[in-house]
C-alpha atoms as a PDB file:
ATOM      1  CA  UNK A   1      84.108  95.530  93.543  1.00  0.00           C
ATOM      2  CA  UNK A   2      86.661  97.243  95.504  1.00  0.00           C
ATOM      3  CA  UNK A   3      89.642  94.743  97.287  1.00  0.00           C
ATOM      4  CA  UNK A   4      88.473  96.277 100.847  1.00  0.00           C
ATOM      5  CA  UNK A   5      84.805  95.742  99.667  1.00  0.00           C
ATOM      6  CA  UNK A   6      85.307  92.342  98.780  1.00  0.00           C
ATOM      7  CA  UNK A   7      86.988  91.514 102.114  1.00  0.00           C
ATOM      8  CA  UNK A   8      84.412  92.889 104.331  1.00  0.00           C
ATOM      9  CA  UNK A   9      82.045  90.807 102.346  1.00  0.00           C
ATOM     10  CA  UNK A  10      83.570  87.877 102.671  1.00  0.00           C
ATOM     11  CA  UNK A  11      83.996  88.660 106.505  1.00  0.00           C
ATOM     12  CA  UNK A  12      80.495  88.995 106.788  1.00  0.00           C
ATOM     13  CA  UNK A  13      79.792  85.680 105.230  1.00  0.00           C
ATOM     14  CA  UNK A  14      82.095  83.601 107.626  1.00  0.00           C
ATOM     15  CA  UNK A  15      80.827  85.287 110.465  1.00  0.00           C
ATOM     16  CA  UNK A  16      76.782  84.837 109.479  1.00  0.00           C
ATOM     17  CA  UNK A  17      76.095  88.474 109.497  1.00  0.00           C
ATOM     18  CA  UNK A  18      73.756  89.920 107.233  1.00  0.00           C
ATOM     19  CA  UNK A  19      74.561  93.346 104.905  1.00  0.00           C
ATOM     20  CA  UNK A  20      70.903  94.962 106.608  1.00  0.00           C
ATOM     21  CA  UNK A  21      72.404  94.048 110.235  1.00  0.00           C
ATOM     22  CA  UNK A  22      75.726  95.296 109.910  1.00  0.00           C
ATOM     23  CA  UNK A  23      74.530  98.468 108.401  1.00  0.00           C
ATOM     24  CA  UNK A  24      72.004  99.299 111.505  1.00  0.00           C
ATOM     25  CA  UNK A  25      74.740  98.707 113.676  1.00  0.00           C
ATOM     26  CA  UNK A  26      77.041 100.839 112.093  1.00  0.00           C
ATOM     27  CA  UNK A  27      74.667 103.482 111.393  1.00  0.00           C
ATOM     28  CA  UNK A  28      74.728 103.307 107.871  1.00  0.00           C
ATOM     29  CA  UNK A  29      72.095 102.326 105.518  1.00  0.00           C
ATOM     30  CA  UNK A  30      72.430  99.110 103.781  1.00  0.00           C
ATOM     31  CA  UNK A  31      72.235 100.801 100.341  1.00  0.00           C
ATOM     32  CA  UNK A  32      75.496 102.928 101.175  1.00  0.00           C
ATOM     33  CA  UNK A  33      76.915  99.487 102.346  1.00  0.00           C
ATOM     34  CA  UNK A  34      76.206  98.148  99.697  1.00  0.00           C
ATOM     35  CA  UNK A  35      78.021 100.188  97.112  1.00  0.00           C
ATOM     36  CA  UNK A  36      80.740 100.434  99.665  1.00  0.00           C
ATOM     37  CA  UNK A  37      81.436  96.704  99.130  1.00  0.00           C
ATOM     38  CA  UNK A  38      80.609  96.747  95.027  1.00  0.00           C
ATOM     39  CA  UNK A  39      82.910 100.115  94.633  1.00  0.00           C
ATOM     40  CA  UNK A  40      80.293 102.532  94.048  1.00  0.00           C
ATOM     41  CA  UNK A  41      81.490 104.503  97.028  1.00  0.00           C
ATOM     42  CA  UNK A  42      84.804 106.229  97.442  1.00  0.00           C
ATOM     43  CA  UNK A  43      86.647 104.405 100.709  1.00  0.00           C
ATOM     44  CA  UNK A  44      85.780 104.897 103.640  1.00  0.00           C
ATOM     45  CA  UNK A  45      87.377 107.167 106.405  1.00  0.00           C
ATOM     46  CA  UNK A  46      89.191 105.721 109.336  1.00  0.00           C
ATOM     47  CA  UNK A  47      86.745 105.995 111.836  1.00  0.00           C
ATOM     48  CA  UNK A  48      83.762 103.955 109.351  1.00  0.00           C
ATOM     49  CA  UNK A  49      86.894 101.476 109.078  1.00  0.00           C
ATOM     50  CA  UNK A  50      87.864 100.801 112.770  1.00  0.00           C
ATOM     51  CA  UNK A  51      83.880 100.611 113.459  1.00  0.00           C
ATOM     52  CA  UNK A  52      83.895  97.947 110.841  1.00  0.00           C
ATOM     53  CA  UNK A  53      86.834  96.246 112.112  1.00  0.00           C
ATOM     54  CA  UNK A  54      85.542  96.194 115.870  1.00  0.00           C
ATOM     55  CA  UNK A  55      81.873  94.725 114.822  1.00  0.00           C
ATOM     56  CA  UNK A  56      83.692  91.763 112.928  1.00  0.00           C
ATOM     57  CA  UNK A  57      85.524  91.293 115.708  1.00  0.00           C
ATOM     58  CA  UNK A  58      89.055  91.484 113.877  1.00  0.00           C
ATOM     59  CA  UNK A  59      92.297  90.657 115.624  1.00  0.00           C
ATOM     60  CA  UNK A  60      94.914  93.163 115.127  1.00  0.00           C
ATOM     61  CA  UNK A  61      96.456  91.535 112.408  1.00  0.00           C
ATOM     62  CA  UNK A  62      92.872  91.282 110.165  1.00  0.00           C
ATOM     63  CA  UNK A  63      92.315  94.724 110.968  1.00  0.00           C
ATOM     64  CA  UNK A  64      95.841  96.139 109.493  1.00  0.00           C
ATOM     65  CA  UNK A  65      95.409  93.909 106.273  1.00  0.00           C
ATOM     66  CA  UNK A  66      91.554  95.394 105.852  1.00  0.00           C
ATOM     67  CA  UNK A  67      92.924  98.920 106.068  1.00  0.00           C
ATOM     68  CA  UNK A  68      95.653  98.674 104.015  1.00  0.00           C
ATOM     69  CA  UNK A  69      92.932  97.275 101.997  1.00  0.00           C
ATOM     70  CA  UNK A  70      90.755 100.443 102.003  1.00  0.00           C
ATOM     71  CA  UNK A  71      93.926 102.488 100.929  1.00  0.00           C
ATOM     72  CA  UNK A  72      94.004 100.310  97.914  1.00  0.00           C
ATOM     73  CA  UNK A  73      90.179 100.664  97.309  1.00  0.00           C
ATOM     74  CA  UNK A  74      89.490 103.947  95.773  1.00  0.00           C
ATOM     75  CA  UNK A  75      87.291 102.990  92.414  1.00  0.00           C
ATOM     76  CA  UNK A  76      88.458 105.945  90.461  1.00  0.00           C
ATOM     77  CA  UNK A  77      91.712 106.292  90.630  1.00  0.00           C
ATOM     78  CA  UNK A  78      93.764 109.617  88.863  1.00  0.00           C
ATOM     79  CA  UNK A  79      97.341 108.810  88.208  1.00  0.00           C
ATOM     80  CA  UNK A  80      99.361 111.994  87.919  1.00  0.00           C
ATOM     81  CA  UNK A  81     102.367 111.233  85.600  1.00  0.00           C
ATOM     82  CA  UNK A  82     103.816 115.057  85.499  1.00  0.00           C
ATOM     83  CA  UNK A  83     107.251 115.127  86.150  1.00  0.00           C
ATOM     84  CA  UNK A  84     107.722 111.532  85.509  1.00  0.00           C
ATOM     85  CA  UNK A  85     109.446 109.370  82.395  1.00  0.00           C
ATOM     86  CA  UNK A  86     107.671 108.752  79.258  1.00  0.00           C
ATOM     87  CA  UNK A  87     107.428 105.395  79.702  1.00  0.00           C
ATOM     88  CA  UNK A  88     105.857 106.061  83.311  1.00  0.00           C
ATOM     89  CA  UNK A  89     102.734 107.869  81.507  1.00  0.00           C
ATOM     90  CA  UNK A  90     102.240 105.488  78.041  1.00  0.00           C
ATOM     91  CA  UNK A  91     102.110 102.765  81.431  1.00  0.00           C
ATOM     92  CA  UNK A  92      99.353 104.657  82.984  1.00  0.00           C
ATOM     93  CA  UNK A  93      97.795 105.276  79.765  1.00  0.00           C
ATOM     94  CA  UNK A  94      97.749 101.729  78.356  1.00  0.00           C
ATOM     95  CA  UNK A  95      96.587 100.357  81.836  1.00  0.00           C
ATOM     96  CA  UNK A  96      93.815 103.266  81.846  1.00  0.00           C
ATOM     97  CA  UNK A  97      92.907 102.170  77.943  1.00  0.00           C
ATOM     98  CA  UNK A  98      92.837  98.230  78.722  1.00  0.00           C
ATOM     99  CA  UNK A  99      91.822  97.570  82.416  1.00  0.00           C
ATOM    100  CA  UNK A 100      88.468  96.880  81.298  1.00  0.00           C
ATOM    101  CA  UNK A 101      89.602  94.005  78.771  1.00  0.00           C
ATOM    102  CA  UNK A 102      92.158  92.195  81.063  1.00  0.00           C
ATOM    103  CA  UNK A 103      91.325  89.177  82.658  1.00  0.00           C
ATOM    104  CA  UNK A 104      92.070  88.059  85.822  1.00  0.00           C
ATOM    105  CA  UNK A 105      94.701  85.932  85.447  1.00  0.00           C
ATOM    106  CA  UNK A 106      96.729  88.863  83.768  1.00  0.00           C
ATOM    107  CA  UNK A 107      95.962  90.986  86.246  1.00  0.00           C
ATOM    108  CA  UNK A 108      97.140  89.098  88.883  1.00  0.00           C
ATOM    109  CA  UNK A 109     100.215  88.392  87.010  1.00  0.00           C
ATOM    110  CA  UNK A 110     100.883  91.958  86.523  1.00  0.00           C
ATOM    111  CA  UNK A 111     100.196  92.999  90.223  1.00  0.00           C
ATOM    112  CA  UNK A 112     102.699  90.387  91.264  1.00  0.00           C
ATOM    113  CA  UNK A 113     105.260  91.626  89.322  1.00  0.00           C
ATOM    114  CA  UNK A 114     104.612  95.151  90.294  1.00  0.00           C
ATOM    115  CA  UNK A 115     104.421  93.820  94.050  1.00  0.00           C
ATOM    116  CA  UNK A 116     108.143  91.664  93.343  1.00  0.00           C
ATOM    117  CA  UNK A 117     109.616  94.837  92.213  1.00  0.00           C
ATOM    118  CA  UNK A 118     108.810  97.160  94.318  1.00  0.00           C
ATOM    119  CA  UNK A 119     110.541  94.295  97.056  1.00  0.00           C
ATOM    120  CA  UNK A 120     113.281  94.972  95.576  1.00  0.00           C
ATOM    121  CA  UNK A 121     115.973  97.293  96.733  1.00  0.00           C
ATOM    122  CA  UNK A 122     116.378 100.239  93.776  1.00  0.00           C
ATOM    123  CA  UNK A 123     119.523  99.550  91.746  1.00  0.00           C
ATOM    124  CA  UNK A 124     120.817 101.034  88.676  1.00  0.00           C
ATOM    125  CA  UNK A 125     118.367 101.148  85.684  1.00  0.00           C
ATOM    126  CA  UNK A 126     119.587  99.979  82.540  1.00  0.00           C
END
């Protein structure tokens, strides 16, 4: 499951509204909504987005956070390392080899650090 398909799932739930329902309304079928929300679909474009956003009746606020969401929802993700430090591709390399085996906790605990980091203003390496 994708972050942006979790989130419109869990919209749906507080709001009562039904994967088949929300699908007719969009226009979609409910099998392509479906494997939008479990990440068996790429993301969406920006126009299935803002009709997503305006039939859960988002405030402006809920509808930023679900599209940054979708940016951060592509399932298969290529991570081009060319031109970049060593240590920049065993990273990708190691996190492409072990994804699968990490729980959640450690995943969490490495997207916060990654998330801390990149707060911070770029100094000097060491």
């Amino acid at each position: 499951m994708t972050p942006f398909g979790a989130r419109v799932r869990e919209l749906r739930a507080e709001r009562g509204i039904t994967l088949k329902k929300m699908a007719r309304d969009l226009g979609v079928s409910s099998a392509y909504l479906s494997a939008l929300e479990h990440g068996r679909r790429g993301r969406p474009g920006p126009g299935l987005i803002m009709e997503i956003c305006g039939h859960l009746d988002l405030i402006w606020d809920e509808a930023e956070d679900l599209k940054r969401l979708a940016a951060l929802s592509h399932p298969r993700v290529v991570v081009d390392t060319s031109g970049l430090s060593p240590q920049a591709t065993e990273l990708a390399n190691i996190l492409a080899e072990s994804i699968h085996d990490l729980d959640d906790d450690t995943i969490d605990w490495v997207l916060a650090e990654i998330r801390g980091r990149r707060a911070l203003p770029k100094g000097p390496t060491h």
